[in-house]
PDB file of N, CA and C in Angstrom:
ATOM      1  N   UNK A   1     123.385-274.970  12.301  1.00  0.00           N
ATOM      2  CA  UNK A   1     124.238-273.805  12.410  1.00  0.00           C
ATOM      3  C   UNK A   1     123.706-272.949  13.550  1.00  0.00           C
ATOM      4  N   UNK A   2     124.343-272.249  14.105  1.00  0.00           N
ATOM      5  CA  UNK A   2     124.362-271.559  15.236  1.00  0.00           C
ATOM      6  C   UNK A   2     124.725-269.642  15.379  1.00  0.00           C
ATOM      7  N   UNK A   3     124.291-269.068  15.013  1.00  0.00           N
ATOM      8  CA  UNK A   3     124.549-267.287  15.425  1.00  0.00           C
ATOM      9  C   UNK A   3     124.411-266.971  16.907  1.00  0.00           C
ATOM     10  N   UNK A   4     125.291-266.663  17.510  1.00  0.00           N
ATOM     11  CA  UNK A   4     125.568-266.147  18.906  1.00  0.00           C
ATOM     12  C   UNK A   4     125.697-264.279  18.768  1.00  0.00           C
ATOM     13  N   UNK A   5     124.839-263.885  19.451  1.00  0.00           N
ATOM     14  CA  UNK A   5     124.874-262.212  19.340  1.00  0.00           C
ATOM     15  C   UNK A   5     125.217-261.688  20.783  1.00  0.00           C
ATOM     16  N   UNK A   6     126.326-260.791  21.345  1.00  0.00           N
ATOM     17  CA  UNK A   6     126.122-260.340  22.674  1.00  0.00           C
ATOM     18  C   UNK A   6     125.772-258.732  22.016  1.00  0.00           C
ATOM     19  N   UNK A   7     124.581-258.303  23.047  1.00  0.00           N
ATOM     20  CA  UNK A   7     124.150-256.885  22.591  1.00  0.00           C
ATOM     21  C   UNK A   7     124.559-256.338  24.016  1.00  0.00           C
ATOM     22  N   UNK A   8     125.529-255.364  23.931  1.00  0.00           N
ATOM     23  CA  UNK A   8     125.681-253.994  25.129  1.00  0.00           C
ATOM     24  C   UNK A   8     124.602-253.219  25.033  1.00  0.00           C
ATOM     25  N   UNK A   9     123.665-253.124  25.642  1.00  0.00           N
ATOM     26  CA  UNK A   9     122.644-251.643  25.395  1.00  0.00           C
ATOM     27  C   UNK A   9     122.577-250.445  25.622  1.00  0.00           C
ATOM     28  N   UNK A  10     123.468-249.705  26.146  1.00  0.00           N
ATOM     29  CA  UNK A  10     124.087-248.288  26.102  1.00  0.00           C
ATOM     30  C   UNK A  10     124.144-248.166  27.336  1.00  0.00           C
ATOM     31  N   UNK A  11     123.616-247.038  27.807  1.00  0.00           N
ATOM     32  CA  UNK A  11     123.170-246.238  28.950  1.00  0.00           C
ATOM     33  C   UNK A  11     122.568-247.523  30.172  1.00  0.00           C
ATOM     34  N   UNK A  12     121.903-248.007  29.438  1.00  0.00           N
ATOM     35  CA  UNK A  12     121.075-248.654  30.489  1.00  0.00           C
ATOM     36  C   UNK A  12     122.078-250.161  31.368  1.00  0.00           C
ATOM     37  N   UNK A  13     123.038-250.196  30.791  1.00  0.00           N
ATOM     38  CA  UNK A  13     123.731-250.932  30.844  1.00  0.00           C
ATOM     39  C   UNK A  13     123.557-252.460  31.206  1.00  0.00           C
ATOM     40  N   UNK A  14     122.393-252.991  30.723  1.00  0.00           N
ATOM     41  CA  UNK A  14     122.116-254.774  29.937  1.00  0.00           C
ATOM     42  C   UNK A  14     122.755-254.920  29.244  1.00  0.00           C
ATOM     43  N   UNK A  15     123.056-256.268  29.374  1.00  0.00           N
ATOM     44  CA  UNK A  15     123.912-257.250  28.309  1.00  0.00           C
ATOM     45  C   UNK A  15     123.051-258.347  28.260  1.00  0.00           C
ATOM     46  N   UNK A  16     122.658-258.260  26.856  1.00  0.00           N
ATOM     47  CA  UNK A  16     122.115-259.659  26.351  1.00  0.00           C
ATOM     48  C   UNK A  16     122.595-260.725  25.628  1.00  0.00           C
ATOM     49  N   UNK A  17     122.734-261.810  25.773  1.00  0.00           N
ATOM     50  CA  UNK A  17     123.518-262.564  24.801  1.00  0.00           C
ATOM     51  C   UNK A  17     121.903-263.670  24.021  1.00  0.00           C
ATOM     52  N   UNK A  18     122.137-263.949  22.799  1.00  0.00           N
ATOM     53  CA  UNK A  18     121.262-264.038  22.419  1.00  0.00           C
ATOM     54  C   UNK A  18     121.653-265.285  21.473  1.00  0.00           C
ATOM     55  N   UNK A  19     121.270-266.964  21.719  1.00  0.00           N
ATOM     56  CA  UNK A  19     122.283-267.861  20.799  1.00  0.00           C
ATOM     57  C   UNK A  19     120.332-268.257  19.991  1.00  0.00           C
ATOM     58  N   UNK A  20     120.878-268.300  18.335  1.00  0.00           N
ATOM     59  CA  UNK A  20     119.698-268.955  17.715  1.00  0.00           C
ATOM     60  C   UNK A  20     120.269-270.139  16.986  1.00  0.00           C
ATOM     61  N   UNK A  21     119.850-270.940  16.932  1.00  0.00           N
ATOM     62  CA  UNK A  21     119.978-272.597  16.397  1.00  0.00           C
ATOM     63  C   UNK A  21     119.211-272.705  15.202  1.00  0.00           C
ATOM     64  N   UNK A  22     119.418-272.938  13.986  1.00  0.00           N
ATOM     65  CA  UNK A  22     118.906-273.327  13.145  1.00  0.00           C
ATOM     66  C   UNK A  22     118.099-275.461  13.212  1.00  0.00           C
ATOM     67  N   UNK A  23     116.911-275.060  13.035  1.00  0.00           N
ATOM     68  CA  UNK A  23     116.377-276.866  12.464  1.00  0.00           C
ATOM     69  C   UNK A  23     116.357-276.740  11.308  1.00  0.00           C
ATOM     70  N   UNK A  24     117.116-277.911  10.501  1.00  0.00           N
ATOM     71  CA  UNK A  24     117.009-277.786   9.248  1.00  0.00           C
ATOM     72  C   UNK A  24     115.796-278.758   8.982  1.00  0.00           C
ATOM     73  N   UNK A  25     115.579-279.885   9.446  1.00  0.00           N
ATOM     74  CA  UNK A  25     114.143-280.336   9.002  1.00  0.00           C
ATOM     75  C   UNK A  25     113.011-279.419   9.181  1.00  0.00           C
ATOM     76  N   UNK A  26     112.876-278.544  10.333  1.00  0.00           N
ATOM     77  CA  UNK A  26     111.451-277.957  10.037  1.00  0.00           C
ATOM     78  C   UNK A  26     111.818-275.784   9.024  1.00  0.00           C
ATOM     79  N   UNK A  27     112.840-275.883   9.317  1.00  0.00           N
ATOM     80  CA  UNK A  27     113.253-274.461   8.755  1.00  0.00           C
ATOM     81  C   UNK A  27     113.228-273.549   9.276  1.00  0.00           C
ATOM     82  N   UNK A  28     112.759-273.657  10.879  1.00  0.00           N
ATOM     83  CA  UNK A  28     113.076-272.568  11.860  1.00  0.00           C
ATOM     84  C   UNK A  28     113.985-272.883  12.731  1.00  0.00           C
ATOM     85  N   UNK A  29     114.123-271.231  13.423  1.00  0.00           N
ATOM     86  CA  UNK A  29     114.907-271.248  13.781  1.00  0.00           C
ATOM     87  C   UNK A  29     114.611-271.160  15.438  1.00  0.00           C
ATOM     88  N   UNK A  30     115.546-271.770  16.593  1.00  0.00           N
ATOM     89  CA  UNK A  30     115.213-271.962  17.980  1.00  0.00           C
ATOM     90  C   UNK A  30     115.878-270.675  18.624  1.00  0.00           C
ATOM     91  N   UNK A  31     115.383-270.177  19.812  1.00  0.00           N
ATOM     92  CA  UNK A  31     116.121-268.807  20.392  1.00  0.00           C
ATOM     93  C   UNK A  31     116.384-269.045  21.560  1.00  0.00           C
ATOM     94  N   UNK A  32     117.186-268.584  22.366  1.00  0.00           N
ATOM     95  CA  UNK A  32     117.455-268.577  23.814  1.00  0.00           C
ATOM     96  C   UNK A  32     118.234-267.432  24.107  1.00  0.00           C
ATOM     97  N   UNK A  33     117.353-266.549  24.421  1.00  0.00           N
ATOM     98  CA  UNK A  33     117.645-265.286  24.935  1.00  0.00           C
ATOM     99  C   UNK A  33     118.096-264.941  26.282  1.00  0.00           C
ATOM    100  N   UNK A  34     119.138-264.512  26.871  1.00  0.00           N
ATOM    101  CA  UNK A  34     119.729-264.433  28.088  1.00  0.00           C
ATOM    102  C   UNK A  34     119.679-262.757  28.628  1.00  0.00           C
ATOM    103  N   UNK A  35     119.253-262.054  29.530  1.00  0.00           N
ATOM    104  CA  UNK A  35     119.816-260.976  29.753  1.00  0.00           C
ATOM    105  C   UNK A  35     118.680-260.665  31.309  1.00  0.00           C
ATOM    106  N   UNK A  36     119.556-259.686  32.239  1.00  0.00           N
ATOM    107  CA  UNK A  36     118.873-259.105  33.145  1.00  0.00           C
ATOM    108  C   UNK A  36     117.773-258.739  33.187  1.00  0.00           C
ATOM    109  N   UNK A  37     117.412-257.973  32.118  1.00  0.00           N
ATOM    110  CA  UNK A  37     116.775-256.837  31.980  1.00  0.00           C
ATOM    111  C   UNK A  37     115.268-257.783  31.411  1.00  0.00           C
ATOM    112  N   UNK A  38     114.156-257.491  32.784  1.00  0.00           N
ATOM    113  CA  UNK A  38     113.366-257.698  32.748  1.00  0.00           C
ATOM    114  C   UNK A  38     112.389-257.819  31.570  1.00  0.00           C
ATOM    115  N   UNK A  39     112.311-256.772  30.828  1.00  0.00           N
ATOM    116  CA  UNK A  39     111.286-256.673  29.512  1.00  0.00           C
ATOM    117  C   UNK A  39     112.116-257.751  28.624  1.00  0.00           C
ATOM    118  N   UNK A  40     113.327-257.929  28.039  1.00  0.00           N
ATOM    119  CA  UNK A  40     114.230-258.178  27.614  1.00  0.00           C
ATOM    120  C   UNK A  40     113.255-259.926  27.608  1.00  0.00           C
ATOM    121  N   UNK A  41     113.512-260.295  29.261  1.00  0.00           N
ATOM    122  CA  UNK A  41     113.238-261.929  29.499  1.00  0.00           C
ATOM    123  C   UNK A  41     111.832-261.819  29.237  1.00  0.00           C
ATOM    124  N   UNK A  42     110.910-261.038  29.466  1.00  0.00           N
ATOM    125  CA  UNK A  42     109.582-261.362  28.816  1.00  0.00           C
ATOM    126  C   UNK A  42     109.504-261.712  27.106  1.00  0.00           C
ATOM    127  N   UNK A  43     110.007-261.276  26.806  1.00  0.00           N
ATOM    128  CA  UNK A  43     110.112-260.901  25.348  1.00  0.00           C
ATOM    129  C   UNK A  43     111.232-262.386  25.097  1.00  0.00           C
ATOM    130  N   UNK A  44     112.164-262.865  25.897  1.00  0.00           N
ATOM    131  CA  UNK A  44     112.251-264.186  25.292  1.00  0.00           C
ATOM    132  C   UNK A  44     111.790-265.196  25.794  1.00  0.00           C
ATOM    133  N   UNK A  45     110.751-264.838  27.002  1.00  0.00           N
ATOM    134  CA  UNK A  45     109.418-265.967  27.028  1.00  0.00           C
ATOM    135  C   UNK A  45     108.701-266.482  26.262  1.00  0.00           C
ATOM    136  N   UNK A  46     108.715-265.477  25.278  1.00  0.00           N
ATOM    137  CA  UNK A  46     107.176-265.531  24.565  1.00  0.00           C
ATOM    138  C   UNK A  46     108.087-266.241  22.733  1.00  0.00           C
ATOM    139  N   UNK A  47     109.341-265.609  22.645  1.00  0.00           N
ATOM    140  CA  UNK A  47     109.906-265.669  21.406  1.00  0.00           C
ATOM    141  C   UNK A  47     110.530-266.932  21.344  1.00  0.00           C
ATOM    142  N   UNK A  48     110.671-268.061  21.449  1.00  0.00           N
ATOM    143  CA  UNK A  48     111.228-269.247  21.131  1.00  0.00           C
ATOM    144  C   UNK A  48     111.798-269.531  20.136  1.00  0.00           C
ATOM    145  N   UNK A  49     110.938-269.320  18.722  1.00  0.00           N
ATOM    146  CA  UNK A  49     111.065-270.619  17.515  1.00  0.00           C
ATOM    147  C   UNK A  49     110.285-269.575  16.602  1.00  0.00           C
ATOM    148  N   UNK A  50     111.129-269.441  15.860  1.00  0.00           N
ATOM    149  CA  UNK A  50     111.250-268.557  14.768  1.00  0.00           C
ATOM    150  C   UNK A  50     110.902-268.550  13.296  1.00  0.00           C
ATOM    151  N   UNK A  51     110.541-268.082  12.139  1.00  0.00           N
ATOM    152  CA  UNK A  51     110.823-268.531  10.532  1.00  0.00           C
ATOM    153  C   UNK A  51     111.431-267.558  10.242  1.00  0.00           C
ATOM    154  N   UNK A  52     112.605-268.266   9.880  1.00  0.00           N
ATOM    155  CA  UNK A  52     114.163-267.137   9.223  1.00  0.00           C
ATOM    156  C   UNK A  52     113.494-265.984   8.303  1.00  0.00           C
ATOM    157  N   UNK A  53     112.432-266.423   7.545  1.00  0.00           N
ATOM    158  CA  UNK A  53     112.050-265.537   6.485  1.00  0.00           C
ATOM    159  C   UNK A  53     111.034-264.711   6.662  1.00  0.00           C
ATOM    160  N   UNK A  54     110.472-264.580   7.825  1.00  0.00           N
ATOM    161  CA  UNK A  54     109.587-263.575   8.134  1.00  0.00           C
ATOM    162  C   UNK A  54     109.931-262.683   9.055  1.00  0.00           C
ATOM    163  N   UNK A  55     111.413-263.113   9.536  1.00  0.00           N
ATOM    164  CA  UNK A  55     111.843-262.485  10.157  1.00  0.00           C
ATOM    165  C   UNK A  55     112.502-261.218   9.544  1.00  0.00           C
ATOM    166  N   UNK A  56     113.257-261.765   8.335  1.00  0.00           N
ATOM    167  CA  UNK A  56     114.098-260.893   7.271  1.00  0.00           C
ATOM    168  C   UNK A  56     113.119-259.633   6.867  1.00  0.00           C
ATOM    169  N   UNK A  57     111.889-259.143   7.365  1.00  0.00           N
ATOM    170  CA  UNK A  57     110.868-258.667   6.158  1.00  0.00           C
ATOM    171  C   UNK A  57     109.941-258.074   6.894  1.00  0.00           C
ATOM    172  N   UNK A  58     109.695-256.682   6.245  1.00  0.00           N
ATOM    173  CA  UNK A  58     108.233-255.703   6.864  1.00  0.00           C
ATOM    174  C   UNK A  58     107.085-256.203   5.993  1.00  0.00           C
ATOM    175  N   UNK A  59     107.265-257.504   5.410  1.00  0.00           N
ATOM    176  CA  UNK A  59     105.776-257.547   4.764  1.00  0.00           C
ATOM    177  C   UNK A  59     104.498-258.423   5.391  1.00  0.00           C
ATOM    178  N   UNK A  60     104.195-258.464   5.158  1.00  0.00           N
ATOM    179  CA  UNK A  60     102.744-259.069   6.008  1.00  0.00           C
ATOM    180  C   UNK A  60     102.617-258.276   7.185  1.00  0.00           C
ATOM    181  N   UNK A  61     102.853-259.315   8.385  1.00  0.00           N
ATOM    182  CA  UNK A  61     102.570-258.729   9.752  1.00  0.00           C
ATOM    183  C   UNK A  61     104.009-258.239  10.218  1.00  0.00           C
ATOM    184  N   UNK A  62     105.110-258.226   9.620  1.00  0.00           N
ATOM    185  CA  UNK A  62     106.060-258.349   9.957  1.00  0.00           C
ATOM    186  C   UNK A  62     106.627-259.255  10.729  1.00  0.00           C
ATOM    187  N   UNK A  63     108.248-258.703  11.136  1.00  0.00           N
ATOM    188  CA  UNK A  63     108.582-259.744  11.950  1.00  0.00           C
ATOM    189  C   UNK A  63     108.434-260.453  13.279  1.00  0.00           C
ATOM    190  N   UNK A  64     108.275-261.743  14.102  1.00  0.00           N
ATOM    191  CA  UNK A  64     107.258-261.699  15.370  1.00  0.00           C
ATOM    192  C   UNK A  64     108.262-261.260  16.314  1.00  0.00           C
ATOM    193  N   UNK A  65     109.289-261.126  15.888  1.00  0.00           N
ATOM    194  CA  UNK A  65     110.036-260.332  16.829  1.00  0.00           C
ATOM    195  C   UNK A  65     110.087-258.856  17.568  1.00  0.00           C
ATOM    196  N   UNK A  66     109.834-257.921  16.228  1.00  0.00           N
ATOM    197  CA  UNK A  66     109.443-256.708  16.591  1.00  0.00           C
ATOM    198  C   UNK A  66     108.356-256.674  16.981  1.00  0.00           C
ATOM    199  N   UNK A  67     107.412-256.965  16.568  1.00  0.00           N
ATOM    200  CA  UNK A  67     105.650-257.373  17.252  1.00  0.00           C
ATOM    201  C   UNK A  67     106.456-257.588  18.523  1.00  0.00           C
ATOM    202  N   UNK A  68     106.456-258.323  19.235  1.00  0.00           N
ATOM    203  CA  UNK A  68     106.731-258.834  20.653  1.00  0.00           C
ATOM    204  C   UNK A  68     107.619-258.083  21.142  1.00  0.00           C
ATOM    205  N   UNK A  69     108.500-257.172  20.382  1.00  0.00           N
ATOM    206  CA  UNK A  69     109.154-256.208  21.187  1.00  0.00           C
ATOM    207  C   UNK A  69     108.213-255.206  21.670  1.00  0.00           C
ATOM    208  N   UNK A  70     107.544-254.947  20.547  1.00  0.00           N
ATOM    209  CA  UNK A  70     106.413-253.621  21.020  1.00  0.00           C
ATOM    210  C   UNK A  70     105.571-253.861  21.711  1.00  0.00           C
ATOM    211  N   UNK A  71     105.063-255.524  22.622  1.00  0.00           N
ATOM    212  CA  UNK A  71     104.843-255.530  23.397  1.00  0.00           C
ATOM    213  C   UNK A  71     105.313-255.684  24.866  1.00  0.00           C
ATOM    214  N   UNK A  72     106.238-255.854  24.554  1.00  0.00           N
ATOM    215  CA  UNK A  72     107.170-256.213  25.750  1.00  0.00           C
ATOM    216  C   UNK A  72     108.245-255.017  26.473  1.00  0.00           C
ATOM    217  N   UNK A  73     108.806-254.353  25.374  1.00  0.00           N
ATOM    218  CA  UNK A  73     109.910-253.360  25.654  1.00  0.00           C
ATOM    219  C   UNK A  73     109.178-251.957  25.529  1.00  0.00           C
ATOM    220  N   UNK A  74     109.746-251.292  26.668  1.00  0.00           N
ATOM    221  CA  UNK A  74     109.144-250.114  26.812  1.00  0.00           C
ATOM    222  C   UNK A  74     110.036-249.162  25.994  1.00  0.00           C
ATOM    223  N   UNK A  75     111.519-249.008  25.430  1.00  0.00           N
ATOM    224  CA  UNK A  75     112.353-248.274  25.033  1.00  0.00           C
ATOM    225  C   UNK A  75     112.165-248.628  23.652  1.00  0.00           C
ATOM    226  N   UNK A  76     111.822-247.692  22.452  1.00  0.00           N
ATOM    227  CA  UNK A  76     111.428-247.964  21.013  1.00  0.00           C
ATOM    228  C   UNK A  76     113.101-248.422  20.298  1.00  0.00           C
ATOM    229  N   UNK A  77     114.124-247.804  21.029  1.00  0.00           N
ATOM    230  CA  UNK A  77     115.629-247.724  20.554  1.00  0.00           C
ATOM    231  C   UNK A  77     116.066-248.665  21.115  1.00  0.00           C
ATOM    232  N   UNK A  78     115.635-249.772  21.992  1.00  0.00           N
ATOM    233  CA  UNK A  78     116.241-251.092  22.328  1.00  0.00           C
ATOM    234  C   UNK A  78     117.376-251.475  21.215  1.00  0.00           C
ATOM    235  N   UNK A  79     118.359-251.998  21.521  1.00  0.00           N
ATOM    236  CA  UNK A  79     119.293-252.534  19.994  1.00  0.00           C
ATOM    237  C   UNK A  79     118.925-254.096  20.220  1.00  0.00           C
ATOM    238  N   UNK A  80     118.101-254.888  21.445  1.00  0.00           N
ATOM    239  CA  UNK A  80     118.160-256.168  21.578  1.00  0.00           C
ATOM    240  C   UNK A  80     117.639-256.728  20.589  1.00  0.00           C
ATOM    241  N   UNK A  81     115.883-256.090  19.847  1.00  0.00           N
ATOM    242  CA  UNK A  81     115.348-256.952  19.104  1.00  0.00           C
ATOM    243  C   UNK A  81     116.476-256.742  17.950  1.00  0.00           C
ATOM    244  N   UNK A  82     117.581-255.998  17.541  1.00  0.00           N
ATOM    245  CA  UNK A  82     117.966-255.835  16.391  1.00  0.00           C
ATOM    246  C   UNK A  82     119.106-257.625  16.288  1.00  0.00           C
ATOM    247  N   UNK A  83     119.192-256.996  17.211  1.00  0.00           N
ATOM    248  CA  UNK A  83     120.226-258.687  17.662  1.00  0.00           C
ATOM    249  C   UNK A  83     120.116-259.905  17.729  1.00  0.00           C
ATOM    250  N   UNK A  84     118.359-259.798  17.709  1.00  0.00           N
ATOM    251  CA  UNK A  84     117.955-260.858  17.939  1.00  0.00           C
ATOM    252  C   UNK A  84     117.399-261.410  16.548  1.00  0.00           C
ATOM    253  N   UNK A  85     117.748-260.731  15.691  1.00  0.00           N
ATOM    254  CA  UNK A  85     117.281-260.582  14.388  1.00  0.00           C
ATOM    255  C   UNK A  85     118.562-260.858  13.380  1.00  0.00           C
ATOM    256  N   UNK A  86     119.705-260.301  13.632  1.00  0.00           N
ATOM    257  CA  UNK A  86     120.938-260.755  13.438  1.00  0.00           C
ATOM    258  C   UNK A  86     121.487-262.296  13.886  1.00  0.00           C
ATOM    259  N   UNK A  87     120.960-262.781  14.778  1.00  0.00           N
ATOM    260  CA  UNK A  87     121.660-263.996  15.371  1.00  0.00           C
ATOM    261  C   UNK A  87     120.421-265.090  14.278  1.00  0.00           C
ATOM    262  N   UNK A  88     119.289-264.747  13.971  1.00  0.00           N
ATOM    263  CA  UNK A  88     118.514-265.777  13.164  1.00  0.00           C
ATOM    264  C   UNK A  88     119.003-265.836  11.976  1.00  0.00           C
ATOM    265  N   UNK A  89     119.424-264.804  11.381  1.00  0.00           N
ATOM    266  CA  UNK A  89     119.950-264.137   9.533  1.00  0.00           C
ATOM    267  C   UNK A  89     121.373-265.076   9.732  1.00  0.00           C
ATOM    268  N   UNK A  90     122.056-265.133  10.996  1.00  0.00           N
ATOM    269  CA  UNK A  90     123.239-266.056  10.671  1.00  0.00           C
ATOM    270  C   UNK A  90     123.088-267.820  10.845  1.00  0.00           C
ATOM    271  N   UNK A  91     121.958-267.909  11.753  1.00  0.00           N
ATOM    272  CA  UNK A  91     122.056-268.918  11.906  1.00  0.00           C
ATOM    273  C   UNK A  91     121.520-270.045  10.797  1.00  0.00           C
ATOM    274  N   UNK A  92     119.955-268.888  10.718  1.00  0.00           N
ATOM    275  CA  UNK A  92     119.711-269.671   9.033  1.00  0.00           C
ATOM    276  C   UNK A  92     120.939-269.261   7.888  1.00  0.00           C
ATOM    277  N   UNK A  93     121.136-268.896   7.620  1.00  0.00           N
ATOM    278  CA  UNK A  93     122.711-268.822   6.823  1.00  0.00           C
ATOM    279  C   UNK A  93     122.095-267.543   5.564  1.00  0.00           C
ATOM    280  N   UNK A  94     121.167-267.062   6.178  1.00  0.00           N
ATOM    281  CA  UNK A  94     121.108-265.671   5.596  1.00  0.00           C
ATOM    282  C   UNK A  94     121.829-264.556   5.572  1.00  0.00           C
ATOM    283  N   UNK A  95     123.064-264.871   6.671  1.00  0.00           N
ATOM    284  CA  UNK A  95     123.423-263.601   6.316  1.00  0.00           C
ATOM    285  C   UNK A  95     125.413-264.066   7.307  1.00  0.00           C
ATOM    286  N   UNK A  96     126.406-263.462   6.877  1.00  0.00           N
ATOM    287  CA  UNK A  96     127.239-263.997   7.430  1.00  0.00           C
ATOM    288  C   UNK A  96     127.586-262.786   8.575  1.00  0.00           C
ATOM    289  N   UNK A  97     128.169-264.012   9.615  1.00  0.00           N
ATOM    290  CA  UNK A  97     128.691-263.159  10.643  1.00  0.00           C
ATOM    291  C   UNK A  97     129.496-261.852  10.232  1.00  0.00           C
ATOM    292  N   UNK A  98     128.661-260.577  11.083  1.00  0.00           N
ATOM    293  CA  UNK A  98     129.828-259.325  10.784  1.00  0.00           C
ATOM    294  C   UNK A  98     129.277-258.209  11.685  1.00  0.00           C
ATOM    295  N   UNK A  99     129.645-257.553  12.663  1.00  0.00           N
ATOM    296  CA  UNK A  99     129.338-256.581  13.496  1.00  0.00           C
ATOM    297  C   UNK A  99     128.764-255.562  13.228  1.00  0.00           C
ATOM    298  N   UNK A 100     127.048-255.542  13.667  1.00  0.00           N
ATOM    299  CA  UNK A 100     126.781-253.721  13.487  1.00  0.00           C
ATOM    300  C   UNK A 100     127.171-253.162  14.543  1.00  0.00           C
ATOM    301  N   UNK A 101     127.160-251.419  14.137  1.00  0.00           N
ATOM    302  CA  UNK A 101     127.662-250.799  15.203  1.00  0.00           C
ATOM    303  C   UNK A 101     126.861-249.712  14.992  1.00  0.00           C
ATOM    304  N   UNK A 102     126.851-249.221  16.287  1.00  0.00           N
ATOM    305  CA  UNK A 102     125.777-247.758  16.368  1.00  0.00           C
ATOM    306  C   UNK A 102     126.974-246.825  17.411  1.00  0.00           C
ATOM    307  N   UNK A 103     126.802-245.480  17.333  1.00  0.00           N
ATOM    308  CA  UNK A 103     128.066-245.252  17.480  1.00  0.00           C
ATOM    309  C   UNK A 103     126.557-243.976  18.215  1.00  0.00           C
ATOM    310  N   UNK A 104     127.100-243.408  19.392  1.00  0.00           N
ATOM    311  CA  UNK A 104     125.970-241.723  19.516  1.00  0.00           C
ATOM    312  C   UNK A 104     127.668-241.521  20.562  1.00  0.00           C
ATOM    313  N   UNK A 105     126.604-239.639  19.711  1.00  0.00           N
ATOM    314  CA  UNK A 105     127.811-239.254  20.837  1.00  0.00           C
ATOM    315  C   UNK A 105     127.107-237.821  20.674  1.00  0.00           C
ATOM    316  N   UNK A 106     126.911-236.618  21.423  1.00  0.00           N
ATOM    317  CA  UNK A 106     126.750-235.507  21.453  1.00  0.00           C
ATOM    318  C   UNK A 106     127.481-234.195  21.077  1.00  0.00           C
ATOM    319  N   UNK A 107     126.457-233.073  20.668  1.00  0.00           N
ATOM    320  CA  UNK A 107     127.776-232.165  20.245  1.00  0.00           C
ATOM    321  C   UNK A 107     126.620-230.497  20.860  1.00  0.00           C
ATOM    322  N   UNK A 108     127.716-230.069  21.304  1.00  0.00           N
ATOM    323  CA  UNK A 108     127.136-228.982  21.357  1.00  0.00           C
ATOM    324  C   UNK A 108     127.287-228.008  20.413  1.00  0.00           C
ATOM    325  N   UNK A 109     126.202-227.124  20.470  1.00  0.00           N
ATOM    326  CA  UNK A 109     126.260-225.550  19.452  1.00  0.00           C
ATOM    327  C   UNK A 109     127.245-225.004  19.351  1.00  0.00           C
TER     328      UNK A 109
END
C-alpha cells in the first residue's frame, strides 16, 4: 500500500510531495521525500525506512522523524514532518486517507 502526501508550506512557499510504501514482509515502511527546500532534502537523506509504530507515538525516543526534523529543519512549525507522518499512518493502513488542514489568518485589535 502506498500514502502519497503533497504539503504546501505557507509563507515560505515549498511544496513537498512525500510518497511512503509499505513492506509487508519486514513491516516498515519506505519514504521518498521530494521538495526544494533544502533542510526539507536533508531530512529525507537521512529518513528512508521507517517503523509505522514508532512513528504513531511520543513514547520512547519518539518518532525518528521528528528527531531528524529537529535536526535538520530550522522552522519548529514546518507542516512537512507532519506529512510525513501522515503518508506512513496511511500507508501502513493505520490510518485512512483524509486531509488535515491548518487554516492562520490574523486579526487585529
Amino acid at each position: 500500500m502506498r500514502g502519497i502526501v503533497k504539503v504546501v508550506s505557507g509563507i515560505c512557499g515549498m511544496i513537498s510531495e512525500i510518497r511512503a510504501t509499505s513492506d509487508d514482509q519486514s513491516g516498515t515502511v519506505k519514504l521518498e521525500i521530494n521538495s526544494r527546500c533544502e533542510q526539507i532534502q536533508k531530512l529525507a537523506d537521512e529518513l528512508e525506512v521507517v517503523n509505522p509504530f514508532e512513528e504513531i507515538v511520543f513514547h520512547g525516543k519518539g518518532p525518528k522523524t521528528l528527531r531528524l526534523a529537529a535536526k535538520h529543519c530550522k522552522h519548529a512549525a514546518c507542516p512537512v514532518p507532519s506529512g510525513i507522518i501522515k503518508a506512513v499512518e496511511v500507508a501502513s493502513g493505520l490510518a485512512l486517507p483524509k486531509d488535515a488542514i491548518i487554516q492562520v489568518s490574523k486579526e487585529e485589535d
